[in-house]
Each structure stands twice: as C-alpha cells, then as structure tokens.
Protein backbone atom coordinates (compact mmCIF):
# COMPACT_ATOMS: atom_id res chain seq x y z
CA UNK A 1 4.28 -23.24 95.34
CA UNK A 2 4.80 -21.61 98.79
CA UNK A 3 2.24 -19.92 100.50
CA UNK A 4 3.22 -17.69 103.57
CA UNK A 5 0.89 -15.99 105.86
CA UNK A 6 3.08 -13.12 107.24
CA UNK A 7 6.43 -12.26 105.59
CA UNK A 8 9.04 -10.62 108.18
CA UNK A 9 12.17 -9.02 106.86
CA UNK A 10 12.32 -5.80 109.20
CA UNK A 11 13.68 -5.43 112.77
CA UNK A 12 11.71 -5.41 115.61
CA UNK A 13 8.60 -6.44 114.13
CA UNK A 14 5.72 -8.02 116.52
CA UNK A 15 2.76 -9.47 114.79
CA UNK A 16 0.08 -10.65 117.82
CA UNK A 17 -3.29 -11.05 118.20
CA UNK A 18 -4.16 -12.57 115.08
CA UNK A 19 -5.44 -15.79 113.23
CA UNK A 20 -3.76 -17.34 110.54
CA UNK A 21 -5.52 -19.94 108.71
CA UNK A 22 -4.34 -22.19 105.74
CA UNK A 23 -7.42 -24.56 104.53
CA UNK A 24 -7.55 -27.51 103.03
CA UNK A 25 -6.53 -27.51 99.57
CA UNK A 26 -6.24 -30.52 96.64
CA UNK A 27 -2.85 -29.34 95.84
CA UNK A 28 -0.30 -29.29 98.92
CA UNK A 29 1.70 -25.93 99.14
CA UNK A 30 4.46 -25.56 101.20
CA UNK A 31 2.62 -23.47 103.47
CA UNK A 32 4.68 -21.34 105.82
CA UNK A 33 2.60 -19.53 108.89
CA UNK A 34 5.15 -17.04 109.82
CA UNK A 35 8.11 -16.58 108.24
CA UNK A 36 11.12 -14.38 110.31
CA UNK A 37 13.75 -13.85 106.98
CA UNK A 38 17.11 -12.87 108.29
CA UNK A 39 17.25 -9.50 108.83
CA UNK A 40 14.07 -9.66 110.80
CA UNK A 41 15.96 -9.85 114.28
CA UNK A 42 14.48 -8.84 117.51
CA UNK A 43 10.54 -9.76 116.06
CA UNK A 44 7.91 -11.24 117.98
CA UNK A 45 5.34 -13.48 117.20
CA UNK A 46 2.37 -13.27 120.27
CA UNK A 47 -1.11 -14.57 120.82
CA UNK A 48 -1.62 -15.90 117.16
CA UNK A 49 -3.39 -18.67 115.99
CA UNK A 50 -1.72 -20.76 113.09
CA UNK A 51 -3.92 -23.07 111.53
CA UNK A 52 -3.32 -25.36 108.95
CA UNK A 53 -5.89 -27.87 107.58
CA UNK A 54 -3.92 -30.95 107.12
CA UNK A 55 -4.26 -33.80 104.70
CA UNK A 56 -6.07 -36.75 106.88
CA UNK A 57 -3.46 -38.85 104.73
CA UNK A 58 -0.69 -39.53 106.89
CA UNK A 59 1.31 -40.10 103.66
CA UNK A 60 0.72 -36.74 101.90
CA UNK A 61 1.79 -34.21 104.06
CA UNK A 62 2.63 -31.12 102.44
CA UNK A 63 6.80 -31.32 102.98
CA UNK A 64 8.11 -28.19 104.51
CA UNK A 65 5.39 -26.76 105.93
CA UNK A 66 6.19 -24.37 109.07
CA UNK A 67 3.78 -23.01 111.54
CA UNK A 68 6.70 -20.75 112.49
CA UNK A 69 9.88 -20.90 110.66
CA UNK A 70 12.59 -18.39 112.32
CA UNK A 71 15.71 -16.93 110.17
CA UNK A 72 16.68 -14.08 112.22
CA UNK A 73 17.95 -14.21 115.80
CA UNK A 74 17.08 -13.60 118.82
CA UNK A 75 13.09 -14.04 118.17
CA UNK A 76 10.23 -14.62 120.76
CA UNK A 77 8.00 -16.78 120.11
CA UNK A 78 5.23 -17.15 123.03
CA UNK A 79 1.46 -17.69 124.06
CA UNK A 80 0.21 -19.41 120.56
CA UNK A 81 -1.45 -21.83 119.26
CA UNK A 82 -0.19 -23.76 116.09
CA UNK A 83 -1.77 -26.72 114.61
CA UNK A 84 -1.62 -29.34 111.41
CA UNK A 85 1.89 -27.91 110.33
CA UNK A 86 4.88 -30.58 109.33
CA UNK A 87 6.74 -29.08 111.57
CA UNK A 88 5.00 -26.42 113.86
CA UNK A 89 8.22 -24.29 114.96
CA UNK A 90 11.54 -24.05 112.71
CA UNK A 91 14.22 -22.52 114.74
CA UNK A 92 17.19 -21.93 112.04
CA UNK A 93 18.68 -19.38 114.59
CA UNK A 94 20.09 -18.49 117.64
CA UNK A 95 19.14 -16.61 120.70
CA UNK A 96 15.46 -17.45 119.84
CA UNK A 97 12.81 -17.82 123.09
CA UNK A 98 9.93 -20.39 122.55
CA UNK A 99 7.73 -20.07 125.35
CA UNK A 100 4.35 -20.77 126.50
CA UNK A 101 2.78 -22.40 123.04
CA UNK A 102 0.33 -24.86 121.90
CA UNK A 103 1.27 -27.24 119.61
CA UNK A 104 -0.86 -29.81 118.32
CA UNK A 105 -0.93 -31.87 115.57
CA UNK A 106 2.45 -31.90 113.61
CA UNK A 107 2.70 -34.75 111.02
CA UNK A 108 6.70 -35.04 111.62
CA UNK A 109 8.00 -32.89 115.18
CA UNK A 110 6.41 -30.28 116.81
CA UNK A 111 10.11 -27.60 117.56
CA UNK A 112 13.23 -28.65 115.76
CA UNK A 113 16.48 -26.62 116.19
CA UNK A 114 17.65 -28.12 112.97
CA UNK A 115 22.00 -29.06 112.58
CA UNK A 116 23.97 -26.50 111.53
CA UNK A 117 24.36 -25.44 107.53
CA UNK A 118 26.86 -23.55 106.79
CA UNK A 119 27.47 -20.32 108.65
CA UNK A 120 24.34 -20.70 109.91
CA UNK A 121 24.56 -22.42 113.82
CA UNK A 122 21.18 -23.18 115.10
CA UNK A 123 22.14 -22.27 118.78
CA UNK A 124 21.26 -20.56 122.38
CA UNK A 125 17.61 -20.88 122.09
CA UNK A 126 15.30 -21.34 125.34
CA UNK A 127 12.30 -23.85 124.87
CA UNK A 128 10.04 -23.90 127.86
CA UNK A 129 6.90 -24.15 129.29
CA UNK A 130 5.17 -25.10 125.86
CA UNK A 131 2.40 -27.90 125.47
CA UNK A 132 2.43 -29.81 123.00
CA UNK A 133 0.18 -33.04 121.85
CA UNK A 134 -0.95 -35.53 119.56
CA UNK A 135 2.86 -34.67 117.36
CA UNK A 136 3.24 -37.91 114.59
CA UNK A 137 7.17 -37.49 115.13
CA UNK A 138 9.71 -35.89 117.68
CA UNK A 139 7.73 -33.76 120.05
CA UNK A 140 10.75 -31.72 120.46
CA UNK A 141 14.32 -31.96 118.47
CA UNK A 142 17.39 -30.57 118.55
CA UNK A 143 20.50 -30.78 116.60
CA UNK A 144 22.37 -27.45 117.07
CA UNK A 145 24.68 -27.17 120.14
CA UNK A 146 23.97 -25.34 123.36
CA UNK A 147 19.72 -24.87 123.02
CA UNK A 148 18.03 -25.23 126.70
CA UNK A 149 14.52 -27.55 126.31
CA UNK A 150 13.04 -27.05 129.97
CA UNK A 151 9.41 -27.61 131.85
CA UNK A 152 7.63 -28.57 128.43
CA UNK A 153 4.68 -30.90 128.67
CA UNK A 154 4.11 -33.42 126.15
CA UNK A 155 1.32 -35.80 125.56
CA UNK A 156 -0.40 -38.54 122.85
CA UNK A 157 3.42 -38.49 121.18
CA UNK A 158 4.03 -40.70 118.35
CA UNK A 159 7.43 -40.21 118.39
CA UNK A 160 10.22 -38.64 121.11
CA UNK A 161 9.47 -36.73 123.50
CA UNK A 162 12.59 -35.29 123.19
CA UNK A 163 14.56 -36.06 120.69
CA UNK A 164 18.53 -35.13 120.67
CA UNK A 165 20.45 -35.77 117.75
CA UNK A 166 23.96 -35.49 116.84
C-alpha cells in the first residue's frame, strides 16, 4: 500500500517545523514522507525531520519509498533532515531549490532528478550546500537536462558521488 506523511495538492503550501516518522513495519509500504502533487507549486518543505525505519536487509528495501518526492515546480526544499528512505529526495520537476539538507542513509541515491517522461522534463533545479552520508547508491543523480549540483558534501558513499546519466 502507500503510506504518505503529508499530502500537498494546494499552492503555496509550507509545512516546517515538524517530525515525520515512518517505523519499522513487517510489511514494506511504499512510504512517501512528503508528497508535492502537481498543482502544489510554489510549496515549501522547512526544518522537518523525515524518518523512516529501514529494513537492516539490504535486499528488502521497500521500492519507491521517498523522503521527499516533488510533482509541482518550483519547490524549496531546505534545512532538513531525511533518513532510511530509497531515495531521500525525488525531484520530478523543474525550478525546484534543494538546499541546506541532511541526508543519510538512502538504500539506492540520496537526490535524483529522474529522465524525462513524457511532458514531464525534470529540469532547472539548484542542488547545493546539502550533506549527505552513508547513501548505498548515487549520492546525487541526475538525468534531466540543465539542473545545477553545486558545494554539496558527501561522505561514507557506496556509490557516486555524483552520478550523471544520459
């Protein structure tokens, strides 16, 4: 099933100071953090904690599981913390700013600006200054067209730092 902690489908909608926490569970959801649906342009996600208790199996993660997953453009994105998510930040977007987070633990990359489907072009989105550590995959990967990836710091990487894919 899919299991989202905050569902944003309004404009201008900034969720912050909060804690979003997905234990543990014997049956892997596709557990979502924050979820910006299309129309949700302009939001802001600030000073939140996203949590998920991950599966110490490295073969069982739950697939498509999103600390962040972003729909809608141009959305911020700065000053959390997101851990034990298959993918901590989704950008499906453009215009989005990633800034300032913590990401630890993703079991396959910690930001991916996925290719393009359809009408959909993952593109103009700032990553910067974001730390992120201990990812199992691509620390950071993109595979839209004209995304800016500056002054990141990664660490205890199992994978690419950065990762650029055609």
């Amino acid at each position: 099933g899919l299991n989202y902690g905050v569902h944003v489908f309004a404009p201008w909608v900034t969720i912050s100071d909060l804690v979003i926490h997905h234990p543990l569970r014997v049956h892997q959801d596709v557990e979502v953090g924050v979820l910006f649906d299309v129309g949700a342009v302009h939001g802001q996600v600030q000073r939140v904690k996203i949590v998920r208790e991950a599966n110490p199996e490295p073969s069982s993660p739950a697939q498509g599981s999103r600390g962040v997953l972003v729909q809608a453009g141009q959305v911020s994105i700065f000053g959390n913390i997101i851990k034990g998510y298959e993918e901590a930040i989704r950008l499906e977007t453009t215009g989005a700013t990633v800034l300032h987070n913590q990401i630890e633990g993703a079991t396959r990359a910690g930001i991916v600006v996925p290719a393009p489907v359809g009408a959909v072009v993952p593109d103009h989105n700032d990553i910067a200054y974001n730390t992120l550590q201990g990812i199992r995959g691509s620390a950071i990967q993109i595979q839209g067209d004209y995304n800016v990836v500056r002054k990141n710091r990664v660490s205890d990487n199992h994978g690419y730092g950065i990762d650029v894919c055609a």
